[in-house]
C-alpha atoms as a PDB file:
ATOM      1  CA  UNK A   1     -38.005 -19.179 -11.503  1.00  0.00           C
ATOM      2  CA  UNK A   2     -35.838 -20.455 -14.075  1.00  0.00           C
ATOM      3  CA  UNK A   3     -32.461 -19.349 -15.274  1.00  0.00           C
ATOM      4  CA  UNK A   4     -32.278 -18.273 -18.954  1.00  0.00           C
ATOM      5  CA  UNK A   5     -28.643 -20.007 -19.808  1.00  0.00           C
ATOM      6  CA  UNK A   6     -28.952 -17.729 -22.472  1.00  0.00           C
ATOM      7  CA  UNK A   7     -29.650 -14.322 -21.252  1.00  0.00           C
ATOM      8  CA  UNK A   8     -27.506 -11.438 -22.975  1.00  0.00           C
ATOM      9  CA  UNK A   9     -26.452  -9.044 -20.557  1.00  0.00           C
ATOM     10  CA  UNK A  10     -25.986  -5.389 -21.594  1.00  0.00           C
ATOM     11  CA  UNK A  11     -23.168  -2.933 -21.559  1.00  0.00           C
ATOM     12  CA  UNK A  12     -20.825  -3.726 -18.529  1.00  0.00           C
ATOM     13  CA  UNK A  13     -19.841  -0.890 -16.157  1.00  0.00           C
ATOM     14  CA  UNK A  14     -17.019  -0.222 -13.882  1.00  0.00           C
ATOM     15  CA  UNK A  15     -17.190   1.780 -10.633  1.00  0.00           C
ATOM     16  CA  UNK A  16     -14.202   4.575  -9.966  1.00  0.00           C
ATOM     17  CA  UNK A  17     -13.972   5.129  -6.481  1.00  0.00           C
ATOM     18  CA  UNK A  18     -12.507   8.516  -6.790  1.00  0.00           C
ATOM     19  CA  UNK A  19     -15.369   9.766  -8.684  1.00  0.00           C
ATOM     20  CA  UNK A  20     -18.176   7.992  -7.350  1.00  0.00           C
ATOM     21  CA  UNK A  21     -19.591   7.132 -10.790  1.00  0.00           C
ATOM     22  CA  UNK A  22     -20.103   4.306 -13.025  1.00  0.00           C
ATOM     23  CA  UNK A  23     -18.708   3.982 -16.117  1.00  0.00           C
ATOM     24  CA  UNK A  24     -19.003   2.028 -19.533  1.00  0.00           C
ATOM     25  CA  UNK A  25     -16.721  -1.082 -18.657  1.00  0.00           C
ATOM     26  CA  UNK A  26     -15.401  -0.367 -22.677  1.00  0.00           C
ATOM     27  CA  UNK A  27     -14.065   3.242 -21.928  1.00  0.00           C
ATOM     28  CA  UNK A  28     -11.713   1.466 -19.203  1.00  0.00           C
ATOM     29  CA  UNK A  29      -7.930   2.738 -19.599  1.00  0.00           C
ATOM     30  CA  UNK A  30      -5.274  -0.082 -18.289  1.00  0.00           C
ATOM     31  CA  UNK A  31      -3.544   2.428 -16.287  1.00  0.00           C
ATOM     32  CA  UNK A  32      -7.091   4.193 -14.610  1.00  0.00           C
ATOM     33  CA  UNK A  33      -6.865   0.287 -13.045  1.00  0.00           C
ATOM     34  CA  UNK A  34      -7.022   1.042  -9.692  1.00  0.00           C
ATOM     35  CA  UNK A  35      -4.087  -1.214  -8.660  1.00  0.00           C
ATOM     36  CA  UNK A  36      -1.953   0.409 -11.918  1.00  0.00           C
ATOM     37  CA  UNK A  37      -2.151   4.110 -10.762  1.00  0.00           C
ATOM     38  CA  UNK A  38      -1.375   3.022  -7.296  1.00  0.00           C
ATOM     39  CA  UNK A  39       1.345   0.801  -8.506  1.00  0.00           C
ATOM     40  CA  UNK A  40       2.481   3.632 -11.077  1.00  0.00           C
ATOM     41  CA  UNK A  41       2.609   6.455  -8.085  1.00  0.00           C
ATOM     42  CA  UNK A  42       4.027   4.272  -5.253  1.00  0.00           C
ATOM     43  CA  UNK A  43       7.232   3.393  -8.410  1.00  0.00           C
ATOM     44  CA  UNK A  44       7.290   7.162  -8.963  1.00  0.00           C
ATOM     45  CA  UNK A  45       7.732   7.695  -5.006  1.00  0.00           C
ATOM     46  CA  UNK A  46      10.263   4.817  -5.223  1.00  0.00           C
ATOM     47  CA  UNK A  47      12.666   6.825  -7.863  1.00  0.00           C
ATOM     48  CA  UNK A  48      11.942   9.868  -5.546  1.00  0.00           C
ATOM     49  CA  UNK A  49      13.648   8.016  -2.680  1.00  0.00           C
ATOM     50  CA  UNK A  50      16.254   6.554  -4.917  1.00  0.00           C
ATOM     51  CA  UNK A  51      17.516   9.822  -6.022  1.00  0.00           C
ATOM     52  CA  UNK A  52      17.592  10.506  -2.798  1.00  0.00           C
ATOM     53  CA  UNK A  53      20.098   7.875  -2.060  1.00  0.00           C
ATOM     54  CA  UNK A  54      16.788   6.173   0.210  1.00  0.00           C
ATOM     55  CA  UNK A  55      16.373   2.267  -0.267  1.00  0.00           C
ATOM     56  CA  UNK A  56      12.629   1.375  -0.538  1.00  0.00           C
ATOM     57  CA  UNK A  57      10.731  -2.082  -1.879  1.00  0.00           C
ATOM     58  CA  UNK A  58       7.638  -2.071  -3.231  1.00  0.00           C
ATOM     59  CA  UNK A  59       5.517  -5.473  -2.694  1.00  0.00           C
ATOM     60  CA  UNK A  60       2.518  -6.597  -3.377  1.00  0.00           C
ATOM     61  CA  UNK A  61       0.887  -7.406   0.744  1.00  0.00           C
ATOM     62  CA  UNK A  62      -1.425 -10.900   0.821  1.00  0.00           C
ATOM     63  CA  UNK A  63      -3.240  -9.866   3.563  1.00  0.00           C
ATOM     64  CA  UNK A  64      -4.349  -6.889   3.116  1.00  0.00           C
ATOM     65  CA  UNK A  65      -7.735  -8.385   3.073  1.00  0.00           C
ATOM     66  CA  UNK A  66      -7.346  -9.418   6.516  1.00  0.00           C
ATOM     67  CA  UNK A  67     -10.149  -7.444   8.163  1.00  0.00           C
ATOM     68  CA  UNK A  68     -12.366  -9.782   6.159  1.00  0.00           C
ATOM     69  CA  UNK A  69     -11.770 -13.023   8.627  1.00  0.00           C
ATOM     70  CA  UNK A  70      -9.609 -11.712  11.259  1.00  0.00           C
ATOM     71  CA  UNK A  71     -12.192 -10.024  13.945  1.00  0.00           C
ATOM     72  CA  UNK A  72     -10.223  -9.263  16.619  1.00  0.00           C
ATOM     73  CA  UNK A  73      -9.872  -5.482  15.569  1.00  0.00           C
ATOM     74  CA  UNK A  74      -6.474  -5.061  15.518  1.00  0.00           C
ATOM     75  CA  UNK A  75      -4.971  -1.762  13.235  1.00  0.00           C
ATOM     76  CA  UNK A  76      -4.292  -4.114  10.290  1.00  0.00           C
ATOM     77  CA  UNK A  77      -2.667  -2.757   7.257  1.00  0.00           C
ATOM     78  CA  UNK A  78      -5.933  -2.691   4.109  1.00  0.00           C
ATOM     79  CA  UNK A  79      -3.570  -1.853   1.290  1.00  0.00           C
ATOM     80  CA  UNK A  80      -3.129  -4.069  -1.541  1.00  0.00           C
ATOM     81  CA  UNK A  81       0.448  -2.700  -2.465  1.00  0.00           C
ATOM     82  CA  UNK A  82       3.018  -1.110   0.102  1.00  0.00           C
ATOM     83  CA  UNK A  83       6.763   0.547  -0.489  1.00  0.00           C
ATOM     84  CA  UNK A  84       8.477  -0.112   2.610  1.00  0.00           C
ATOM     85  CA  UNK A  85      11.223   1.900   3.352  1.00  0.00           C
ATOM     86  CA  UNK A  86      14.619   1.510   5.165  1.00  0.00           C
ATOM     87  CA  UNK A  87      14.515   3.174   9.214  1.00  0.00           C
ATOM     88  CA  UNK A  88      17.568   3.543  10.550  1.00  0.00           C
ATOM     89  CA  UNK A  89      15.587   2.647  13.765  1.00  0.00           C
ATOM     90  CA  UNK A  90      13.400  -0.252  12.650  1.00  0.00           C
ATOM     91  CA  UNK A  91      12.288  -1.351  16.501  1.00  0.00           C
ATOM     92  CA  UNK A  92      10.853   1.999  16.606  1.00  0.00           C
ATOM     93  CA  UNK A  93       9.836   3.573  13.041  1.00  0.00           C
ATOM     94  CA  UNK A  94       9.120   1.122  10.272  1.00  0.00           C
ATOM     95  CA  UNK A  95       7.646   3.079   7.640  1.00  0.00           C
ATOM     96  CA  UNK A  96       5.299   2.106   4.816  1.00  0.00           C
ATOM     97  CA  UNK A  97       3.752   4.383   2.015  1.00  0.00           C
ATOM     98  CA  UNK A  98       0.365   3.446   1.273  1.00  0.00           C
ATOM     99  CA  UNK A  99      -2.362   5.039  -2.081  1.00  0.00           C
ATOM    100  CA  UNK A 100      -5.562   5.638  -0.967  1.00  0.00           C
ATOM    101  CA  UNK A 101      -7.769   4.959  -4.514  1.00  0.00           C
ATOM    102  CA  UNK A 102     -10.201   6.560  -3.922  1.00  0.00           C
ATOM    103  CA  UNK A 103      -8.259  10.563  -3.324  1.00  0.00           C
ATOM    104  CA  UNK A 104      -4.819   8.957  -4.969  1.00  0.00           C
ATOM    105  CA  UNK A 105      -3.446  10.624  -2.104  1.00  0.00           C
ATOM    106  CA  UNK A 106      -0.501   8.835  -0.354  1.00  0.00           C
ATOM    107  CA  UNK A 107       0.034   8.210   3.677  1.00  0.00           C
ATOM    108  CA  UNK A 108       2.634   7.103   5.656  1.00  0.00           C
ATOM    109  CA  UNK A 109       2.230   4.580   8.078  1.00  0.00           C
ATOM    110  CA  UNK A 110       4.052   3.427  10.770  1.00  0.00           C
ATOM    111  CA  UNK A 111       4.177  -0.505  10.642  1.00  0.00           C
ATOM    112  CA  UNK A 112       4.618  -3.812  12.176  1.00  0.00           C
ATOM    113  CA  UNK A 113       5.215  -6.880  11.270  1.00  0.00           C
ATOM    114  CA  UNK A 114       3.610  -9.345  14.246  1.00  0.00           C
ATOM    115  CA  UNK A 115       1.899 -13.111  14.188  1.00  0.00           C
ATOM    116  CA  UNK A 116       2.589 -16.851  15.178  1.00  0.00           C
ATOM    117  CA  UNK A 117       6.000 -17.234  14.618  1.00  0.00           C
ATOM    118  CA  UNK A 118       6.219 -13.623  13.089  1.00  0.00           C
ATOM    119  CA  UNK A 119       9.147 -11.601  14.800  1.00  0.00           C
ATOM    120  CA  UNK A 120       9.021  -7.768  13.830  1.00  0.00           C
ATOM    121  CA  UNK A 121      12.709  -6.906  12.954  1.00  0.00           C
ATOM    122  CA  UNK A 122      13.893 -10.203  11.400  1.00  0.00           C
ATOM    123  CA  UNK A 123      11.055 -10.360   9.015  1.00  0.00           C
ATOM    124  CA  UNK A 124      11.376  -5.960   7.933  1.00  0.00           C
ATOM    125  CA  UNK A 125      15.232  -7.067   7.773  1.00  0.00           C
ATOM    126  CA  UNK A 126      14.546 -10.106   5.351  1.00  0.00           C
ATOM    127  CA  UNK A 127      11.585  -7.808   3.267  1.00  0.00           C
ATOM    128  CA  UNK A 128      14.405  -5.524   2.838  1.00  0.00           C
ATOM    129  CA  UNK A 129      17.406  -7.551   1.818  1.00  0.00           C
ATOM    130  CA  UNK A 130      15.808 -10.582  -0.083  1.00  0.00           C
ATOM    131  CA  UNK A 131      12.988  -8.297  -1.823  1.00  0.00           C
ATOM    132  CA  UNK A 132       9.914 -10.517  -2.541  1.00  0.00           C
ATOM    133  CA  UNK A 133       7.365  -9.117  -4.775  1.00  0.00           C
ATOM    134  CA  UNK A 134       4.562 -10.192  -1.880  1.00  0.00           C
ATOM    135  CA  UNK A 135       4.568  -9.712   1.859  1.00  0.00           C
ATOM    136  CA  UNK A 136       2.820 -13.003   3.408  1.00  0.00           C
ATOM    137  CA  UNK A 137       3.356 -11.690   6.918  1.00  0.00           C
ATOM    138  CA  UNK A 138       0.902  -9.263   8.905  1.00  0.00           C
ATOM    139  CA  UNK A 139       1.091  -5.735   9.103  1.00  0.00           C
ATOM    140  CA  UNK A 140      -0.398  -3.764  11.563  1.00  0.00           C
ATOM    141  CA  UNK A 141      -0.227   0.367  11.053  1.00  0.00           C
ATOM    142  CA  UNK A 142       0.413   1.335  14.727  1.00  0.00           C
ATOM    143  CA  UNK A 143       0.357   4.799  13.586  1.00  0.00           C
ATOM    144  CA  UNK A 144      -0.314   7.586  10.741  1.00  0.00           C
ATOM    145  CA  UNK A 145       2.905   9.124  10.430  1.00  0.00           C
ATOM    146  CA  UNK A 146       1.602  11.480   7.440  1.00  0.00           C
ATOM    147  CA  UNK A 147      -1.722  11.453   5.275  1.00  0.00           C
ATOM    148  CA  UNK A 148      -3.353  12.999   2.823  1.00  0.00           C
ATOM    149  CA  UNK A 149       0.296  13.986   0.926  1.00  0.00           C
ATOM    150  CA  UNK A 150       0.502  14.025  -2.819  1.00  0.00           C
ATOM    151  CA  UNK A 151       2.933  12.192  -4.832  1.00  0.00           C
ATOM    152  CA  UNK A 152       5.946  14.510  -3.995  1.00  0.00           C
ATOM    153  CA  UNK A 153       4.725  15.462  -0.892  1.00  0.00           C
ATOM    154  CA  UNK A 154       5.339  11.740  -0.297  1.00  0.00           C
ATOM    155  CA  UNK A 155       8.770  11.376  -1.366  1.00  0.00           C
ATOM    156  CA  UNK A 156       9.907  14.331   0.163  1.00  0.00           C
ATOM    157  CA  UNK A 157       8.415  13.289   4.022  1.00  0.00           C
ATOM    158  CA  UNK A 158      10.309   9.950   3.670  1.00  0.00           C
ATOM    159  CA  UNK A 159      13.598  11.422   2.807  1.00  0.00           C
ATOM    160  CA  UNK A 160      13.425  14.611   5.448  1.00  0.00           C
ATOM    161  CA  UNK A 161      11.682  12.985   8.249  1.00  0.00           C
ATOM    162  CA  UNK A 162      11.918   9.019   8.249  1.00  0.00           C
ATOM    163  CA  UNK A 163      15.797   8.906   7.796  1.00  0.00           C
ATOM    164  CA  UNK A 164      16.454  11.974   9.731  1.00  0.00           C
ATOM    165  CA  UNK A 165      15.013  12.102  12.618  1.00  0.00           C
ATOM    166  CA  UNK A 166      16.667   9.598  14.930  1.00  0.00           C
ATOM    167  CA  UNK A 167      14.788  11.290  18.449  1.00  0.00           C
ATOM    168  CA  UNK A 168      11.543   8.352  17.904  1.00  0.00           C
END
């Protein structure tokens, strides 16, 4: 076979995850972008927890494509964005919202930050303080603190339960 340099393709589509449909590519709304409505409800969690008088950073994570050449099976986080928020115990309870796109429902993980030459609490410390808009370390979720929560659902677990409850 032979390929037609000139070959006119039709209509392009886009596929939404939450609906499990395609749709004409042309009908695409910047904010249905999958990464926009997760960016959009992890900000609105963000002014949730400010309000609250809660520090949180939102930051875009590098790796959260890790699973693709990293095969040792280890709980790695698979989220492109993450608001990481302050613990008053970080050895113990690091938490990290996450947007699932395909329910837009929100969980709460309980992360790590591990590697060669990574050291958990100096690297959450440095996320916290210096802000950078992307996370180059790994993050493993050692546990589901909360999932399935919607937007306020989300803000409100943070502030009750993540800064409360010292007993972890």
């Amino acid at each position: 076979e032979e390929f037609d340099y000139k070959l006119r393709l039709g209509e392009m589509e886009y596929y939404d995850l939450s609906g499990d449909a395609w749709h004409p590519y042309r009908e695409l709304e910047e904010a249905a972008v999958p990464i926009n409505r997760i960016r959009t409800g992890l900000e609105g969690v963000q002014q949730q927890l400010a309000q609250g008088g809660k520090a949180a950073h939102l930051a875009e994570y590098a790796l959260f494509d890790i699973r693709f050449y990293e095969t040792a099976g280890l709980p790695f986080v698979e989220h492109p964005l993450v608001l990481l928020s302050h613990s008053p115990q970080p050895r113990r309870f690091c938490p990290a919202l996450v947007r699932c796109p395909r329910s837009w429902r929100y969980d709460v993980l309980n992360v790590k930050f591990f590697g060669l030459g990574v050291h958990h609490l100096p690297t959450y410390r440095a996320i916290l303080q210096e802000r950078p808009p992307l996370i180059r370390e790994p993050m493993a979720a050692m546990e589901v603190l909360a999932e399935g929560l919607k937007q306020e659902e989300a803000g409100t677990f943070l502030l009750e339960n993540a800064y409360l409850n010292t007993d972890r």
